[in-house]
PDB file of N, CA and C in Angstrom:
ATOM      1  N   UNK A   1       9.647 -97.171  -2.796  1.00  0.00           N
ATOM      2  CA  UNK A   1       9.824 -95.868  -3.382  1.00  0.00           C
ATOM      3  C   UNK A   1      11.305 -95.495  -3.305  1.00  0.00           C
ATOM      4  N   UNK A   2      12.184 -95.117  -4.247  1.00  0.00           N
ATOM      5  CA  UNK A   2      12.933 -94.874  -4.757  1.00  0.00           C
ATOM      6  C   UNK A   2      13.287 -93.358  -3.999  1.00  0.00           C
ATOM      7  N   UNK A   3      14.447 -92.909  -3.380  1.00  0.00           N
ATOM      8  CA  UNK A   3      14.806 -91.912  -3.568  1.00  0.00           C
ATOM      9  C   UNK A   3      15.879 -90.608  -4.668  1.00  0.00           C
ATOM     10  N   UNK A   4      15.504 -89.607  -4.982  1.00  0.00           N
ATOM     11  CA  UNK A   4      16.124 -89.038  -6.359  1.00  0.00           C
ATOM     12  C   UNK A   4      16.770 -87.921  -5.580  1.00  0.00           C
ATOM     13  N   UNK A   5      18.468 -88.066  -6.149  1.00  0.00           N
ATOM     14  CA  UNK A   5      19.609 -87.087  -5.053  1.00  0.00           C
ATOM     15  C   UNK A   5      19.474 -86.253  -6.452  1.00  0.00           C
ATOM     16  N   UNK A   6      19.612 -85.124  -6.230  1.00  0.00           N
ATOM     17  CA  UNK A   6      19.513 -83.763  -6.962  1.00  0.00           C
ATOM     18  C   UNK A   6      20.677 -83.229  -6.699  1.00  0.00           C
ATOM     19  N   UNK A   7      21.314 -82.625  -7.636  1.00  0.00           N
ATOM     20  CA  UNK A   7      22.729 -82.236  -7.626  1.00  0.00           C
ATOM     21  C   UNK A   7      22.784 -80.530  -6.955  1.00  0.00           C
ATOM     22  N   UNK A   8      23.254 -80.092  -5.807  1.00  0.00           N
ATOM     23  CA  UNK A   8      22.894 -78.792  -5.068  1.00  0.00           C
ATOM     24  C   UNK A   8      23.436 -77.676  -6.223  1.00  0.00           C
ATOM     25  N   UNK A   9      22.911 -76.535  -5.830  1.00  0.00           N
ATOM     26  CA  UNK A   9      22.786 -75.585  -6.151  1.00  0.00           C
ATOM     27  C   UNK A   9      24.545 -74.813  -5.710  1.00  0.00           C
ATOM     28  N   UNK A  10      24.580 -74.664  -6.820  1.00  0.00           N
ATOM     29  CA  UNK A  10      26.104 -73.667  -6.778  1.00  0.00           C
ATOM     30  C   UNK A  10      25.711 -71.588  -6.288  1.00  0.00           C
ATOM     31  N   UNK A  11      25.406 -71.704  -4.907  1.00  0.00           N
ATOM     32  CA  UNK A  11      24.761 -70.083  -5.351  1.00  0.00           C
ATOM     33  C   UNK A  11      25.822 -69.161  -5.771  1.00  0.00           C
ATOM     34  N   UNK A  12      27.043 -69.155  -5.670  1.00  0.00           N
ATOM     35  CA  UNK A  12      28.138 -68.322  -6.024  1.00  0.00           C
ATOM     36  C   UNK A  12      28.186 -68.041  -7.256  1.00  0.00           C
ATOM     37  N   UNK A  13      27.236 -68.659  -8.208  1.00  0.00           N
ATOM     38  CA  UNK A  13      27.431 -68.803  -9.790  1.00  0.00           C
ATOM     39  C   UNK A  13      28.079 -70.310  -9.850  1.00  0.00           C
ATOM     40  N   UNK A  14      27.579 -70.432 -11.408  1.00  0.00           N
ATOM     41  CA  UNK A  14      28.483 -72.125 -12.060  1.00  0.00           C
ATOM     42  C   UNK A  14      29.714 -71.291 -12.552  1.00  0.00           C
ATOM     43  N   UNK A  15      30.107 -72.589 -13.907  1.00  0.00           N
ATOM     44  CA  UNK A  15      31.092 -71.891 -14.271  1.00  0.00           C
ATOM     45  C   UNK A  15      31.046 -71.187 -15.192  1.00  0.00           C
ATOM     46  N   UNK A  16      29.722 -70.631 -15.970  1.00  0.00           N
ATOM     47  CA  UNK A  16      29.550 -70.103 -16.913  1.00  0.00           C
ATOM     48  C   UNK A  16      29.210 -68.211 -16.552  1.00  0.00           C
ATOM     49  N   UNK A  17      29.101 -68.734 -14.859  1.00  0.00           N
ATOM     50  CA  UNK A  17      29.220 -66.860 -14.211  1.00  0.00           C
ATOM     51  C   UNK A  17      27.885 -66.345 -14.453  1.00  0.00           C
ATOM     52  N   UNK A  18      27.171 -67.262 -14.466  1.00  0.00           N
ATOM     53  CA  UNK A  18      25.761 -67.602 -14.205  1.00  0.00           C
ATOM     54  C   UNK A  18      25.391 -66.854 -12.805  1.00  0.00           C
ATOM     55  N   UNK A  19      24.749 -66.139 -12.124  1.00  0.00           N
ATOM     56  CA  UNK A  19      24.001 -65.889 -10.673  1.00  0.00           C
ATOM     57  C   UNK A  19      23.446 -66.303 -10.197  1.00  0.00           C
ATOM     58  N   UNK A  20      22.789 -67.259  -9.239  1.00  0.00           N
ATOM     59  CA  UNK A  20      22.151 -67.977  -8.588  1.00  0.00           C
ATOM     60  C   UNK A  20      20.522 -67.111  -9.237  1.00  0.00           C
ATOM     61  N   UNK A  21      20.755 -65.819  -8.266  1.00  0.00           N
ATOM     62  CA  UNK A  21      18.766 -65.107  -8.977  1.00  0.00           C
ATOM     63  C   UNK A  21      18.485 -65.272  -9.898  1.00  0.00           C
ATOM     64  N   UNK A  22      19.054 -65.414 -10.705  1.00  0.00           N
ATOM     65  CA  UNK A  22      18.874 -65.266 -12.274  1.00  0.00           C
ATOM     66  C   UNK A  22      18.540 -66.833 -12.870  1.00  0.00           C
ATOM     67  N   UNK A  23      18.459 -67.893 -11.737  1.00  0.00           N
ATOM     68  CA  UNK A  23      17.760 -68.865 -11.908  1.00  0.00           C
ATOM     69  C   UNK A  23      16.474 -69.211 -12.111  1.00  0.00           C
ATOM     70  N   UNK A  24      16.168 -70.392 -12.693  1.00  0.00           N
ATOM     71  CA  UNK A  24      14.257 -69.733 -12.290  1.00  0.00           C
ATOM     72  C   UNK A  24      13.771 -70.549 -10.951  1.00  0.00           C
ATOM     73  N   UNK A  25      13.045 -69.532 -10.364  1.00  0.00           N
ATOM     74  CA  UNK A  25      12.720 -70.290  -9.047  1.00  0.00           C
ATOM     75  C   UNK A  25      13.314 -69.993  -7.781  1.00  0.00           C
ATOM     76  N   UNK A  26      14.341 -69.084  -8.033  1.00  0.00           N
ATOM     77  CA  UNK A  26      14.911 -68.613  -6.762  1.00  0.00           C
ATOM     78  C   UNK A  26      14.499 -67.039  -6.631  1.00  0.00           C
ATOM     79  N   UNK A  27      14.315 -67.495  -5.213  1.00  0.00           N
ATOM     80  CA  UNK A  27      13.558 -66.241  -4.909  1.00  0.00           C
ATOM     81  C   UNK A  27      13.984 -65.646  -3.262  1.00  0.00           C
ATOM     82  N   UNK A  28      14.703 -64.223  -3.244  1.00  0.00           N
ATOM     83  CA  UNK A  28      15.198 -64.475  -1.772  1.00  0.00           C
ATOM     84  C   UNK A  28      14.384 -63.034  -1.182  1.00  0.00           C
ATOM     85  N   UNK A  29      13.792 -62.877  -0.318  1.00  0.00           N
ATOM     86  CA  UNK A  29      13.286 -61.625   0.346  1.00  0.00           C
ATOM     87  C   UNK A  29      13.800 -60.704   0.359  1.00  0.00           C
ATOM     88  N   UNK A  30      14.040 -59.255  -0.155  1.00  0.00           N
ATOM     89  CA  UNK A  30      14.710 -58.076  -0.013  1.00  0.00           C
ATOM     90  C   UNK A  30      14.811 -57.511   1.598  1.00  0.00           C
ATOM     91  N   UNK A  31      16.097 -57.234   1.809  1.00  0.00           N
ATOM     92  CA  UNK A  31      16.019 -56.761   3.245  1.00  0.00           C
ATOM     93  C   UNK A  31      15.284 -55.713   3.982  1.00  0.00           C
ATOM     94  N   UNK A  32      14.924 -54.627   2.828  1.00  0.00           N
ATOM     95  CA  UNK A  32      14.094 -53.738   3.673  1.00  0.00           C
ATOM     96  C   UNK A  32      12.548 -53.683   3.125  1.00  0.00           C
ATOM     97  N   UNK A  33      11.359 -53.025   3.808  1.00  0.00           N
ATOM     98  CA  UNK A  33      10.191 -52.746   3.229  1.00  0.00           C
ATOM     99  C   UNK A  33      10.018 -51.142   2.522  1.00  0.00           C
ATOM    100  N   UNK A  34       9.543 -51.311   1.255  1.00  0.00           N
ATOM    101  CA  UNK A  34       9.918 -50.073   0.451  1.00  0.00           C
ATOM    102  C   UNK A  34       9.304 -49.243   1.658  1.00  0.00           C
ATOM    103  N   UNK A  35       9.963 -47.862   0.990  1.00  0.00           N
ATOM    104  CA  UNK A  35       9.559 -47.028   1.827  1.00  0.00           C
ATOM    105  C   UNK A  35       8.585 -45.707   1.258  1.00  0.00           C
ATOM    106  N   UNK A  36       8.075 -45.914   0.135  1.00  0.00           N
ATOM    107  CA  UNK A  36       7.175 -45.165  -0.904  1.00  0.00           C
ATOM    108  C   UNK A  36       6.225 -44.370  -0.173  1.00  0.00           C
ATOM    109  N   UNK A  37       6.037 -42.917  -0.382  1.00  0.00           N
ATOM    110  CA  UNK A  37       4.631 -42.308   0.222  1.00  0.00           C
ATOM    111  C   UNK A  37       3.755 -42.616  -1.173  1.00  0.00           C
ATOM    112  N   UNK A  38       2.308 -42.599  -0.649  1.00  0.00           N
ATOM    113  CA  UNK A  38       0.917 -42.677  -1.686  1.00  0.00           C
ATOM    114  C   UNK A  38       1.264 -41.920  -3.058  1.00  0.00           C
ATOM    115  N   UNK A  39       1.896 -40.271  -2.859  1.00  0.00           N
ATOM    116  CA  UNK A  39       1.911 -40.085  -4.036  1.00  0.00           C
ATOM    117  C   UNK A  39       3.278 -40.274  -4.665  1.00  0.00           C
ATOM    118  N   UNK A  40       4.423 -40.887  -4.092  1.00  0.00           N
ATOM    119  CA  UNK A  40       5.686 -41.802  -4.950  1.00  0.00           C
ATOM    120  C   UNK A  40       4.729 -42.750  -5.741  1.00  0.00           C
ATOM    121  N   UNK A  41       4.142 -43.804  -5.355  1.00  0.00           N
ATOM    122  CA  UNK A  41       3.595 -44.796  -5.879  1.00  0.00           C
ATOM    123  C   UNK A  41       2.293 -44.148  -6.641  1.00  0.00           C
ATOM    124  N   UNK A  42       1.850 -42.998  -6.648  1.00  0.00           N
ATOM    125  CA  UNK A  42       0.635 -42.660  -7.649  1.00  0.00           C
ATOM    126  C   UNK A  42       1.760 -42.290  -8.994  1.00  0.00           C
ATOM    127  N   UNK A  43       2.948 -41.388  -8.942  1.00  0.00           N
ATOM    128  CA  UNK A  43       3.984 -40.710  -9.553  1.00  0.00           C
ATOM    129  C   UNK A  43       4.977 -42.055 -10.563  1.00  0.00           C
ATOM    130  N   UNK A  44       4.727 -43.003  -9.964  1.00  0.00           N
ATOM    131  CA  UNK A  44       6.034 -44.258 -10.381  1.00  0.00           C
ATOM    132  C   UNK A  44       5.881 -44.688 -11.717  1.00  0.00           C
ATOM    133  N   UNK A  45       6.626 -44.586 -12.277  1.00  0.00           N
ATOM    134  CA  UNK A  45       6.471 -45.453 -13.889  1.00  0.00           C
ATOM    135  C   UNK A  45       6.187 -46.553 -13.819  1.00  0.00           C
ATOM    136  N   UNK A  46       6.218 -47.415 -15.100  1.00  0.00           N
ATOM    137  CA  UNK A  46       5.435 -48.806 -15.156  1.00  0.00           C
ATOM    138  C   UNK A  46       6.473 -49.474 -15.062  1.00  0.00           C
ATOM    139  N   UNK A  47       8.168 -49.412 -15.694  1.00  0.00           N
ATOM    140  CA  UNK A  47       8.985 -49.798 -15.084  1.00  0.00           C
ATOM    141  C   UNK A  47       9.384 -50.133 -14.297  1.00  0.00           C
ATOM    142  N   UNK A  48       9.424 -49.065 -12.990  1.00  0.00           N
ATOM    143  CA  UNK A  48       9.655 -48.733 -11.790  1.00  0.00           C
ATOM    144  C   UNK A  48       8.755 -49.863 -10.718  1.00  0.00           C
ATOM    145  N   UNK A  49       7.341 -49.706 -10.879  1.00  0.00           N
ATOM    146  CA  UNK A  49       6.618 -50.737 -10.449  1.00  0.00           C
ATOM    147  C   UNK A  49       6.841 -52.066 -10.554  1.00  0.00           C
ATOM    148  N   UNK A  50       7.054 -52.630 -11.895  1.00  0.00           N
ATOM    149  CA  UNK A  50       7.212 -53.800 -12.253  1.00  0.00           C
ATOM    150  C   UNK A  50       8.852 -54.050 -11.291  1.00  0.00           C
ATOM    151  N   UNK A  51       9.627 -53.656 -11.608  1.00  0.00           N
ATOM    152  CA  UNK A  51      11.165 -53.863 -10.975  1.00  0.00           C
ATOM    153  C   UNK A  51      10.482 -54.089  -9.831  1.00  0.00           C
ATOM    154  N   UNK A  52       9.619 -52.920  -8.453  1.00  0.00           N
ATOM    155  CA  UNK A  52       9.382 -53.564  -7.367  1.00  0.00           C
ATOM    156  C   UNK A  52       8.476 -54.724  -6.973  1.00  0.00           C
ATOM    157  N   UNK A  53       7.348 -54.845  -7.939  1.00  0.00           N
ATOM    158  CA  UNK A  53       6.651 -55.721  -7.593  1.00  0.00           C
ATOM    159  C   UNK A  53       7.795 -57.058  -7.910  1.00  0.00           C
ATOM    160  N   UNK A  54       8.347 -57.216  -8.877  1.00  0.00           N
ATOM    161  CA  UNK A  54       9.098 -58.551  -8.880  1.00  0.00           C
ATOM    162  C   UNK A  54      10.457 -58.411  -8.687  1.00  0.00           C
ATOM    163  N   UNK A  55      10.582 -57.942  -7.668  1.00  0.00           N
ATOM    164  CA  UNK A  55      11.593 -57.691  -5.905  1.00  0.00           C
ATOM    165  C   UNK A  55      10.917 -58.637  -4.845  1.00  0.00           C
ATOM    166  N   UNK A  56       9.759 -58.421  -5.105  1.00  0.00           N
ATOM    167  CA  UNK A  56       9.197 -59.266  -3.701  1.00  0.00           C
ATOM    168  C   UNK A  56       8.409 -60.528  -4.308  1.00  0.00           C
ATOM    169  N   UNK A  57       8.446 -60.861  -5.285  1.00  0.00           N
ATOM    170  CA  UNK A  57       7.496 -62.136  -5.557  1.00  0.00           C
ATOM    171  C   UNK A  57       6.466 -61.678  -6.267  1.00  0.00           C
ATOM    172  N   UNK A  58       6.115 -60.699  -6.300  1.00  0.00           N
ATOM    173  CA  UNK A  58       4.624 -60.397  -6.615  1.00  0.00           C
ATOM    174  C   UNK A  58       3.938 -59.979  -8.076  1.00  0.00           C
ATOM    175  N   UNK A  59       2.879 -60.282  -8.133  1.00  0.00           N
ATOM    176  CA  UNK A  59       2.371 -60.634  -9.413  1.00  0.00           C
ATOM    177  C   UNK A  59       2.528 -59.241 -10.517  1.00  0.00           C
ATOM    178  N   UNK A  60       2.702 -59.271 -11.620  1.00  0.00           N
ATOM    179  CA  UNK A  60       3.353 -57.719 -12.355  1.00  0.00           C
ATOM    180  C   UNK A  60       2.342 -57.796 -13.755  1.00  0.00           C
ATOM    181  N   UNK A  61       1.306 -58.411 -13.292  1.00  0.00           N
ATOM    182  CA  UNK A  61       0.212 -58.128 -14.882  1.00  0.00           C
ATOM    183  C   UNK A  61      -0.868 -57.011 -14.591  1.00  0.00           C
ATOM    184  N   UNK A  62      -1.431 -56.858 -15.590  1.00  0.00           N
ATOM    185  CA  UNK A  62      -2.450 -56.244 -15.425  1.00  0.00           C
ATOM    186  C   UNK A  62      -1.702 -54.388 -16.055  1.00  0.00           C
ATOM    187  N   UNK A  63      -2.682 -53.339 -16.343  1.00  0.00           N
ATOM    188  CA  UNK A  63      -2.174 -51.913 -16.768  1.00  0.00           C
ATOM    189  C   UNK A  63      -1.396 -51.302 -15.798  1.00  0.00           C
ATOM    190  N   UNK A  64      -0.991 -50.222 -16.004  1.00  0.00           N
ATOM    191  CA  UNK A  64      -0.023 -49.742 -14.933  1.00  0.00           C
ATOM    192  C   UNK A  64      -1.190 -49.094 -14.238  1.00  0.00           C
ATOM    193  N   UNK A  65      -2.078 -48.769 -14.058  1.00  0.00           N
ATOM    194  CA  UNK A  65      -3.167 -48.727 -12.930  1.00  0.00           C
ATOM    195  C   UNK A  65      -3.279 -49.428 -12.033  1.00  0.00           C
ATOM    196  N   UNK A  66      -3.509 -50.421 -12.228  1.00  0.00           N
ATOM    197  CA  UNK A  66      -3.454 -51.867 -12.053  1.00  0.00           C
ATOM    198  C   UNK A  66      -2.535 -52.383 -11.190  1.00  0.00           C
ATOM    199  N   UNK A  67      -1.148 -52.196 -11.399  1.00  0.00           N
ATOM    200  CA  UNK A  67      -0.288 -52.386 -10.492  1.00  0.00           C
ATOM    201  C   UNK A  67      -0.003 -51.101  -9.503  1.00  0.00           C
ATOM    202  N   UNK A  68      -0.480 -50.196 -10.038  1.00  0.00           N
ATOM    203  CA  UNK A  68      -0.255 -49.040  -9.224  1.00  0.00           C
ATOM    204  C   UNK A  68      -0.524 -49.532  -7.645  1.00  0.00           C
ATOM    205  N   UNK A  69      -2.533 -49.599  -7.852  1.00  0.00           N
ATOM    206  CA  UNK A  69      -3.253 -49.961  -7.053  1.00  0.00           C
ATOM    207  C   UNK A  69      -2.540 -51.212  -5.808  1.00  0.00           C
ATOM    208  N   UNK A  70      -2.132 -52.180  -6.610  1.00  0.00           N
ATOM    209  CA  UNK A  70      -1.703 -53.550  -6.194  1.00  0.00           C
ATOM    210  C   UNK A  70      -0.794 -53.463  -5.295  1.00  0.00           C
ATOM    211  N   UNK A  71       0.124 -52.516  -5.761  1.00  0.00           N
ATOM    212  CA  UNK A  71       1.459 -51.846  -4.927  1.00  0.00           C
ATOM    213  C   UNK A  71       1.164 -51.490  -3.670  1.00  0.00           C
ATOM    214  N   UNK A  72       0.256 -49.754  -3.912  1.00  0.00           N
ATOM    215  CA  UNK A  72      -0.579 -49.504  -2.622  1.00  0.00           C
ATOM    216  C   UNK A  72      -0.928 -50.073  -1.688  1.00  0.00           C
ATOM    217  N   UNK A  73      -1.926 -51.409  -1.787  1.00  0.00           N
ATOM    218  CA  UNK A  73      -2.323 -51.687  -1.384  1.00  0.00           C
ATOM    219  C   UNK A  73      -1.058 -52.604  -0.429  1.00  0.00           C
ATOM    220  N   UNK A  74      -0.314 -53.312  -1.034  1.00  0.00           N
ATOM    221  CA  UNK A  74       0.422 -54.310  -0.728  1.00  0.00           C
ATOM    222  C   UNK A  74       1.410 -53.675   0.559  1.00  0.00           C
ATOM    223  N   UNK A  75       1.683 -52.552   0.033  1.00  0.00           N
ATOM    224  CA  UNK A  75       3.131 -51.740   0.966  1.00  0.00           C
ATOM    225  C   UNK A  75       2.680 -50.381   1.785  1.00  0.00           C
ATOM    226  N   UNK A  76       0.998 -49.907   1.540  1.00  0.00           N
ATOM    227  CA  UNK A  76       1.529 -48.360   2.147  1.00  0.00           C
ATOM    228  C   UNK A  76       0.390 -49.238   3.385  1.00  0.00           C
ATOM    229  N   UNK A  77       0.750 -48.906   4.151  1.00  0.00           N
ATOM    230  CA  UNK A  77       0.037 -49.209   5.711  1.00  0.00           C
ATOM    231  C   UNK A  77      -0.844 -48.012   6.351  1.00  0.00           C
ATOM    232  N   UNK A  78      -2.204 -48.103   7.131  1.00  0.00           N
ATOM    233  CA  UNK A  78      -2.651 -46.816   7.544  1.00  0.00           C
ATOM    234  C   UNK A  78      -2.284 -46.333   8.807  1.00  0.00           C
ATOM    235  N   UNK A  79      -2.410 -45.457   9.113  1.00  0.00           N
ATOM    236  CA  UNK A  79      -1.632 -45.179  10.378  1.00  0.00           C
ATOM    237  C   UNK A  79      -2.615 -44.860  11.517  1.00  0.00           C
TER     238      UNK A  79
END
């Protein structure tokens, strides 16, 4: 079996000023956990949602109900 050297990743940008994120497949953890109360995230546009859900990886289909819920569930914790 053959090994295949892959040419590394420039994260600073190439030379076309390209961004590393803006690759496909890179994906880096945001430093903080949102900090949304129940009714921020009942209140949030579909925009707004989508931008956070794909901040963290996470899946952005379905109605804006839909992600509403998904959000909730994902980030508000019970106390």
């Amino acid at each position: 079996m053959e090994s295949v050297a892959r040419p590394t990743a420039n994260i600073g940008g190439g030379p076309s000023g390209e961004h590393a994120k803006d690759r496909c497949g890179y994906f880096q953890m945001p430093l903080h956990y949102p900090r949304y109360t129940q009714a921020e995230y009942e209140a949030m546009p579909d925009w707004k949602l989508d931008c956070l859900l794909k901040e963290y990886g996470l899946p952005i289909t379905g109605n804006v109900e839909h992600k509403r819920k998904f959000a909730m569930g994902a980030f508000l914790w019970p106390h």
